[in-house]
N, C-alpha and C. Protein backbone atom coordinates (compact mmCIF):
# COMPACT_ATOMS: atom_id res chain seq x y z
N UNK A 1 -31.06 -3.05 -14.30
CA UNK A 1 -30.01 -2.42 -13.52
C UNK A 1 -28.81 -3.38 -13.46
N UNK A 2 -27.54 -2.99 -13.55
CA UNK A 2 -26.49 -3.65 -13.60
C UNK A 2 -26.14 -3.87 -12.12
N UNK A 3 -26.00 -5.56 -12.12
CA UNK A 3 -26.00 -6.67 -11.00
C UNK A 3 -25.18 -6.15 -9.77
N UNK A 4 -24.20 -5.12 -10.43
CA UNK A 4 -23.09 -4.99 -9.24
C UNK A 4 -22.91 -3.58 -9.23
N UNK A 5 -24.05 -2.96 -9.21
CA UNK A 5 -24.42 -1.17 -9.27
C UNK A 5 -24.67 -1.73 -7.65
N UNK A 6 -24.14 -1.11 -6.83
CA UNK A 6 -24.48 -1.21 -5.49
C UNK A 6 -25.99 0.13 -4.67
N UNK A 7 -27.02 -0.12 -3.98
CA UNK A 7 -27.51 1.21 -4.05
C UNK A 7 -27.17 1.57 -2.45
N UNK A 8 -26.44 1.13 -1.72
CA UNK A 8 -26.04 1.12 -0.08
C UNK A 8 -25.01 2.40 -0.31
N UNK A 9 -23.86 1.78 -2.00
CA UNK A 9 -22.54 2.89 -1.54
C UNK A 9 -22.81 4.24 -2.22
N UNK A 10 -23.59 4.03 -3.17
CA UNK A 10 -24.27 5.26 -4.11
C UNK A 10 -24.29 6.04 -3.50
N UNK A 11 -25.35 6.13 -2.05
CA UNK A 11 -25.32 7.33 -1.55
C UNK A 11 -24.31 8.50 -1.55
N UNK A 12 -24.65 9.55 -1.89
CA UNK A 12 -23.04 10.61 -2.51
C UNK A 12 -22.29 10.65 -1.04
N UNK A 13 -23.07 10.72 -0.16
CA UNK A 13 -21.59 10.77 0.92
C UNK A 13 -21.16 9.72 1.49
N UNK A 14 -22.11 8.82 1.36
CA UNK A 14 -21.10 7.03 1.62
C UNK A 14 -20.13 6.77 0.05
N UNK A 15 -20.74 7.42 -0.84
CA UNK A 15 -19.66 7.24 -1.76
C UNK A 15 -18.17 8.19 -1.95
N UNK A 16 -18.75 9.12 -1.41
CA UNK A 16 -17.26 9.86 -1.41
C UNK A 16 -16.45 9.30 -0.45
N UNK A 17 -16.78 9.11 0.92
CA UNK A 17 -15.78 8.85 1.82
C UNK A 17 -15.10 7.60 1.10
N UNK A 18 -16.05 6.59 0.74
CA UNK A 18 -15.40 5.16 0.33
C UNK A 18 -14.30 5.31 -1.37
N UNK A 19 -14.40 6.51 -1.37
CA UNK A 19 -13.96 6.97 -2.75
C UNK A 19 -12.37 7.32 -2.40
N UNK A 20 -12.41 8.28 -1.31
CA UNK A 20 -11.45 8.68 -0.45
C UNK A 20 -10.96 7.60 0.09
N UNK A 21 -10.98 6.42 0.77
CA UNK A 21 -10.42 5.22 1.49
C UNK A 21 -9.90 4.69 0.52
N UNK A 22 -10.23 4.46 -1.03
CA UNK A 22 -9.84 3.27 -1.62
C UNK A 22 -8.40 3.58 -2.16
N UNK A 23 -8.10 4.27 -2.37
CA UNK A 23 -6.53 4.21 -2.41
C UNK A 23 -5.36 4.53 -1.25
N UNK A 24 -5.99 4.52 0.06
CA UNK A 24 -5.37 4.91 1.08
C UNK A 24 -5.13 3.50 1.92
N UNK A 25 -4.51 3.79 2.98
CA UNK A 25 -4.31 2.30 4.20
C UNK A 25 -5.53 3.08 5.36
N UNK A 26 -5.32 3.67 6.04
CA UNK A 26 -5.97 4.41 7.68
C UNK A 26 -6.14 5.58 6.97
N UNK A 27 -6.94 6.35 7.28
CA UNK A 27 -7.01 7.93 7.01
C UNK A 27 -8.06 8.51 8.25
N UNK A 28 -7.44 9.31 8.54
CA UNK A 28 -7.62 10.52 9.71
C UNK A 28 -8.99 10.88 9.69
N UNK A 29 -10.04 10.64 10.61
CA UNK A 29 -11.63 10.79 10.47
C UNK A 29 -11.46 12.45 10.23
N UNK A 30 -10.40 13.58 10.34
CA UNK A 30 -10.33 15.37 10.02
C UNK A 30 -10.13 14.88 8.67
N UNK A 31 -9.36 14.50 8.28
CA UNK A 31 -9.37 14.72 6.71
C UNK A 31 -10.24 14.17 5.68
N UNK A 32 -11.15 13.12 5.98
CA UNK A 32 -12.35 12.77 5.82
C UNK A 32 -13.70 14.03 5.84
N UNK A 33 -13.60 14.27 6.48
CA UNK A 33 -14.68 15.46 7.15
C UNK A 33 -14.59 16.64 6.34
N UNK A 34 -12.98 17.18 6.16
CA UNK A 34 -12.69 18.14 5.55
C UNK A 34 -12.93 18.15 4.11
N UNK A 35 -12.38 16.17 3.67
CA UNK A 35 -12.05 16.52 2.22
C UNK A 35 -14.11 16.04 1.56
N UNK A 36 -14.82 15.80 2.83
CA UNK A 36 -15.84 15.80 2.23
C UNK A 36 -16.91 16.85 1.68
N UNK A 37 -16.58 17.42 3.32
CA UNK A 37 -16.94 19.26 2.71
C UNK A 37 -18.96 18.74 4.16
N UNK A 38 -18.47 17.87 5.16
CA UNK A 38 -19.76 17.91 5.80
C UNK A 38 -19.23 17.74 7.41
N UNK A 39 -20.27 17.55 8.34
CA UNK A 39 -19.99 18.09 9.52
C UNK A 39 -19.66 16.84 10.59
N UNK A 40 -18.82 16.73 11.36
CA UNK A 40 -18.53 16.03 12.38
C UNK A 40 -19.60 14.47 12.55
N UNK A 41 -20.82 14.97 13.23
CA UNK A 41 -22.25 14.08 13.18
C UNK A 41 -22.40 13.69 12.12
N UNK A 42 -22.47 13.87 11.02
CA UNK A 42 -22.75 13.43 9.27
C UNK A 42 -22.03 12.57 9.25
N UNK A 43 -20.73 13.19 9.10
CA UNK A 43 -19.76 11.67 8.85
C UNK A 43 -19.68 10.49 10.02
N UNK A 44 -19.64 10.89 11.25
CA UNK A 44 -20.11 9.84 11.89
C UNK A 44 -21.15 8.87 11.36
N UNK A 45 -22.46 9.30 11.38
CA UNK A 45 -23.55 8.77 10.52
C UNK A 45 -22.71 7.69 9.56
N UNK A 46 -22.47 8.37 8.62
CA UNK A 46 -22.30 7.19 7.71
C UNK A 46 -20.87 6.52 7.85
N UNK A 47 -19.90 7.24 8.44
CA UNK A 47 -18.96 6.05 8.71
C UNK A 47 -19.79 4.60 9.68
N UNK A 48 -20.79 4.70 10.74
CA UNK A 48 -21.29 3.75 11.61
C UNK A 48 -21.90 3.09 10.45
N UNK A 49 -22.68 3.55 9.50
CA UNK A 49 -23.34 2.96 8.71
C UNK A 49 -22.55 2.24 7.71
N UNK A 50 -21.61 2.64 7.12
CA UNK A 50 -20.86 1.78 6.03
C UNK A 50 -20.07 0.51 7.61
N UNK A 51 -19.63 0.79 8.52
CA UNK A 51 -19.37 -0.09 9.44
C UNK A 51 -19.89 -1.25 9.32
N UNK A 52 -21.09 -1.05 9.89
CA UNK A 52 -22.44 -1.93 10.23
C UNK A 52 -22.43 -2.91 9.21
N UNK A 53 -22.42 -2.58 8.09
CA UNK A 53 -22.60 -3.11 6.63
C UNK A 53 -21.37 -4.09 6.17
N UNK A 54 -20.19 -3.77 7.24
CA UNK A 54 -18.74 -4.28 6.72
C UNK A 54 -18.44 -3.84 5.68
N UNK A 55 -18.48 -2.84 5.46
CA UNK A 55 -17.14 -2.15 4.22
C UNK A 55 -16.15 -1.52 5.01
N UNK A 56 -16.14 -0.61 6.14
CA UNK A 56 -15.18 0.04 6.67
C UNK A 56 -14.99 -0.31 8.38
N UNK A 57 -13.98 -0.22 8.73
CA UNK A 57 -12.94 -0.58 10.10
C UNK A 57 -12.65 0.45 10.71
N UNK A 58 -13.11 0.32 11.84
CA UNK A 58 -12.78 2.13 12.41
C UNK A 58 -11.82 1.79 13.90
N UNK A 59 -10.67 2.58 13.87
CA UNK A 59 -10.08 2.48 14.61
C UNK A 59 -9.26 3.69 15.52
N UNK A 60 -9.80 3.90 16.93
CA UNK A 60 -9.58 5.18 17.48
C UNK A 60 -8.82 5.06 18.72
N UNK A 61 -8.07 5.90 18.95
CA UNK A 61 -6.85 5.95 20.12
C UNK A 61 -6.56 7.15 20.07
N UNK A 62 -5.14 7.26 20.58
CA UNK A 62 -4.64 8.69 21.31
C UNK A 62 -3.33 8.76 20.94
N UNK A 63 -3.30 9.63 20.30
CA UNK A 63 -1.73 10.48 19.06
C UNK A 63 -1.51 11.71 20.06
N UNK A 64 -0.20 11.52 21.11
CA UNK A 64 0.09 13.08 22.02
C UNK A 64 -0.93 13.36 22.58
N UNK A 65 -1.74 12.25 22.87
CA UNK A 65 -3.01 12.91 24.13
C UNK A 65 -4.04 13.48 23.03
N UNK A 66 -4.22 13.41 22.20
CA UNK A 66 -5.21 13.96 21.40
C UNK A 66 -5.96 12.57 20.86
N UNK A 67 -7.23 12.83 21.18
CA UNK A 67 -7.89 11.08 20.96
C UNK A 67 -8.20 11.42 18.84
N UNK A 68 -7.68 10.38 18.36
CA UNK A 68 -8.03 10.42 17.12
C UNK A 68 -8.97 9.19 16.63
N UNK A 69 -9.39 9.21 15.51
CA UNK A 69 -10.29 8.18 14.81
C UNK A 69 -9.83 8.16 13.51
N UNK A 70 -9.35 6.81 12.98
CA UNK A 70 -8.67 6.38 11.81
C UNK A 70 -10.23 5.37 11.23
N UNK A 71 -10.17 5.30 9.54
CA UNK A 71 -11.14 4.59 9.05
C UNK A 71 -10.36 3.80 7.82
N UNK A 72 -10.91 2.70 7.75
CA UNK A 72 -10.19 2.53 6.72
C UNK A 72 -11.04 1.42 5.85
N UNK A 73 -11.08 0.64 4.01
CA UNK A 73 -11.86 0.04 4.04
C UNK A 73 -11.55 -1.80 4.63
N UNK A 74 -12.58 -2.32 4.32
CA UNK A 74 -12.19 -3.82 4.28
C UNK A 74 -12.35 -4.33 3.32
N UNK A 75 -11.38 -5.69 3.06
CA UNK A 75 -11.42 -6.00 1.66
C UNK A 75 -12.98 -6.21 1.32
N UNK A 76 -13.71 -6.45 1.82
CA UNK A 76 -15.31 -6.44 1.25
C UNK A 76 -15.58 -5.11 0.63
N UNK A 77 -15.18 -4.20 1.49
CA UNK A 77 -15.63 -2.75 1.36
C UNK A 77 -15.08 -2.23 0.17
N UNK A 78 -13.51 -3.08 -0.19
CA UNK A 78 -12.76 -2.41 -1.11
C UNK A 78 -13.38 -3.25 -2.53
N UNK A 79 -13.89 -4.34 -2.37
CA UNK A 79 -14.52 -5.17 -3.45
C UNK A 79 -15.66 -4.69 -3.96
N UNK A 80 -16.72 -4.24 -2.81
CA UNK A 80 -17.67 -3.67 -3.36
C UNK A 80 -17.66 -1.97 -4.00
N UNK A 81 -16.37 -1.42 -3.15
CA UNK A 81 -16.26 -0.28 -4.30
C UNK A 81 -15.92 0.02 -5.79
N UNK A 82 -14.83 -1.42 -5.85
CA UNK A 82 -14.38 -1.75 -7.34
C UNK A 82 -15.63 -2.39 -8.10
N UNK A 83 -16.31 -2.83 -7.92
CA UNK A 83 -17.78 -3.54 -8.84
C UNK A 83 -18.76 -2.15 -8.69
N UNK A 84 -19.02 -1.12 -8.18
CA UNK A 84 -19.77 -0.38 -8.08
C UNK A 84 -19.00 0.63 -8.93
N UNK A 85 -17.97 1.06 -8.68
CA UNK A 85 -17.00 1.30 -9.89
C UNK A 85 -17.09 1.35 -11.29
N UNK A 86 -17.66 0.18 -11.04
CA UNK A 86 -17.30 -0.57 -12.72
C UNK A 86 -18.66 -0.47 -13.03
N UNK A 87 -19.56 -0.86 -12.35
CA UNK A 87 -21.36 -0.70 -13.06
C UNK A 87 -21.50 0.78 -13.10
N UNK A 88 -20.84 1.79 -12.60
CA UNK A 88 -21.29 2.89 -12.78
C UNK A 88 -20.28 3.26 -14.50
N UNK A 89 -19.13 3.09 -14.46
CA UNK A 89 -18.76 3.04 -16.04
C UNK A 89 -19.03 2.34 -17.14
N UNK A 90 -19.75 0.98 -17.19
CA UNK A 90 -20.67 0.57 -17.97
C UNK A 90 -22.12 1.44 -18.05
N UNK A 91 -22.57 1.81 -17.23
CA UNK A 91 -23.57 2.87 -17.36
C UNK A 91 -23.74 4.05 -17.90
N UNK A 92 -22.28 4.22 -17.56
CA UNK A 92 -22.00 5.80 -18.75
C UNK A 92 -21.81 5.46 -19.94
N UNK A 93 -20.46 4.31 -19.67
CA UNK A 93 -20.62 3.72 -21.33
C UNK A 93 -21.59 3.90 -22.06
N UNK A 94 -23.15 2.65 -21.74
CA UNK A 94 -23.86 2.77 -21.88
C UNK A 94 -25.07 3.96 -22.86
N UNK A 95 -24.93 4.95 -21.77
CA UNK A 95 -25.46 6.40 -22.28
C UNK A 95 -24.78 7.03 -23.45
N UNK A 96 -23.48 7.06 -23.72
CA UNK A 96 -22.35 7.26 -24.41
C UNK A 96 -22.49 6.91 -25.72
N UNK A 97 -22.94 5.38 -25.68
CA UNK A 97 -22.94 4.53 -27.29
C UNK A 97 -23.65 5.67 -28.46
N UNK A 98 -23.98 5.06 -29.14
CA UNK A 98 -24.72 5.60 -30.12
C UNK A 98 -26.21 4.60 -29.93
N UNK A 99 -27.20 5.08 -29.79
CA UNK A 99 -28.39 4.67 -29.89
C UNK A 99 -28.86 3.82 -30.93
N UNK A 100 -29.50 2.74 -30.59
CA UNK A 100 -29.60 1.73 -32.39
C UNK A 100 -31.44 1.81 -32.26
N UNK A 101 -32.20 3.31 -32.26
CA UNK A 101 -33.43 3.72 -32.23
C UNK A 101 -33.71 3.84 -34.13
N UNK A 102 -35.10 3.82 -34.00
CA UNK A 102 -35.93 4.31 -34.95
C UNK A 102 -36.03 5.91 -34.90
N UNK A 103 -36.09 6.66 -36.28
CA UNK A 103 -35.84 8.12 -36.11
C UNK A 103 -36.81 8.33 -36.91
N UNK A 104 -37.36 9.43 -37.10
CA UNK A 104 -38.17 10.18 -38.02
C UNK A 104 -37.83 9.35 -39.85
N UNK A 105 -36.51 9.51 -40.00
CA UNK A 105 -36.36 9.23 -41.56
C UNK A 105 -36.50 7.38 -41.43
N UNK A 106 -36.46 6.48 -40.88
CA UNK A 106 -36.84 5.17 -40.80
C UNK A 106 -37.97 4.97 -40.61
N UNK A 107 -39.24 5.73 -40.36
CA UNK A 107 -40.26 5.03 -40.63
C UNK A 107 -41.10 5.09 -41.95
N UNK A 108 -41.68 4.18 -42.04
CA UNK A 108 -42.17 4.32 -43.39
C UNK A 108 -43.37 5.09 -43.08
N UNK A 109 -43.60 5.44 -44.42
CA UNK A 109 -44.88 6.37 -44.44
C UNK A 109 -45.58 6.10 -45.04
């Protein structure tokens, strides 16, 4: 397994959200939710969980009396998405190559 395949961010919905953060500064815990396509409690879940872990910074207050929750990553969070990144496109690579196997017409008979 490639050294810097992470299996914490893999998870598909710790990876989407962190997918969603990495080109952003703060983003809105609604548009998170929305652009993940899961429910209020879920994303909680794993926003506390990528927290915990130090990849993401959560920061919540009050926009016009309306209490909001901003997430965003940390440079750890943003480091380990770029190396997880990258072992997952060496991996496709990988699959991609051309195979250097033994076939039916290479063996001798």
């Amino acid at each position: 397994m490639d050294p810097d395949f992470d299996e914490f961010l893999h998870v598909p919905a710790r990876l989407s959200v962190v997918a969603l953060l990495a080109p952003a500064d703060w983003v809105e815990f609604g548009f998170l939710r929305d652009s993940v396509g899961t429910s209020d409690s879920a994303l909680s879940k794993q926003i506390s969980a990528l927290a915990n872990a130090g990849y993401v910074t959560v920061r919540k207050g009050r926009d016009q009396g309306v209490r909001r929750t901003h997430v965003r990553l940390t440079p750890h969070g943003r480091d380990a998405f770029r190396r997880h990144a990258a072992a997952l496109g060496r991996i496709v690579a990988a699959a991609s190559a051309p195979a250097e196997r033994s076939g039916p017409d290479d063996e001798e008979g």
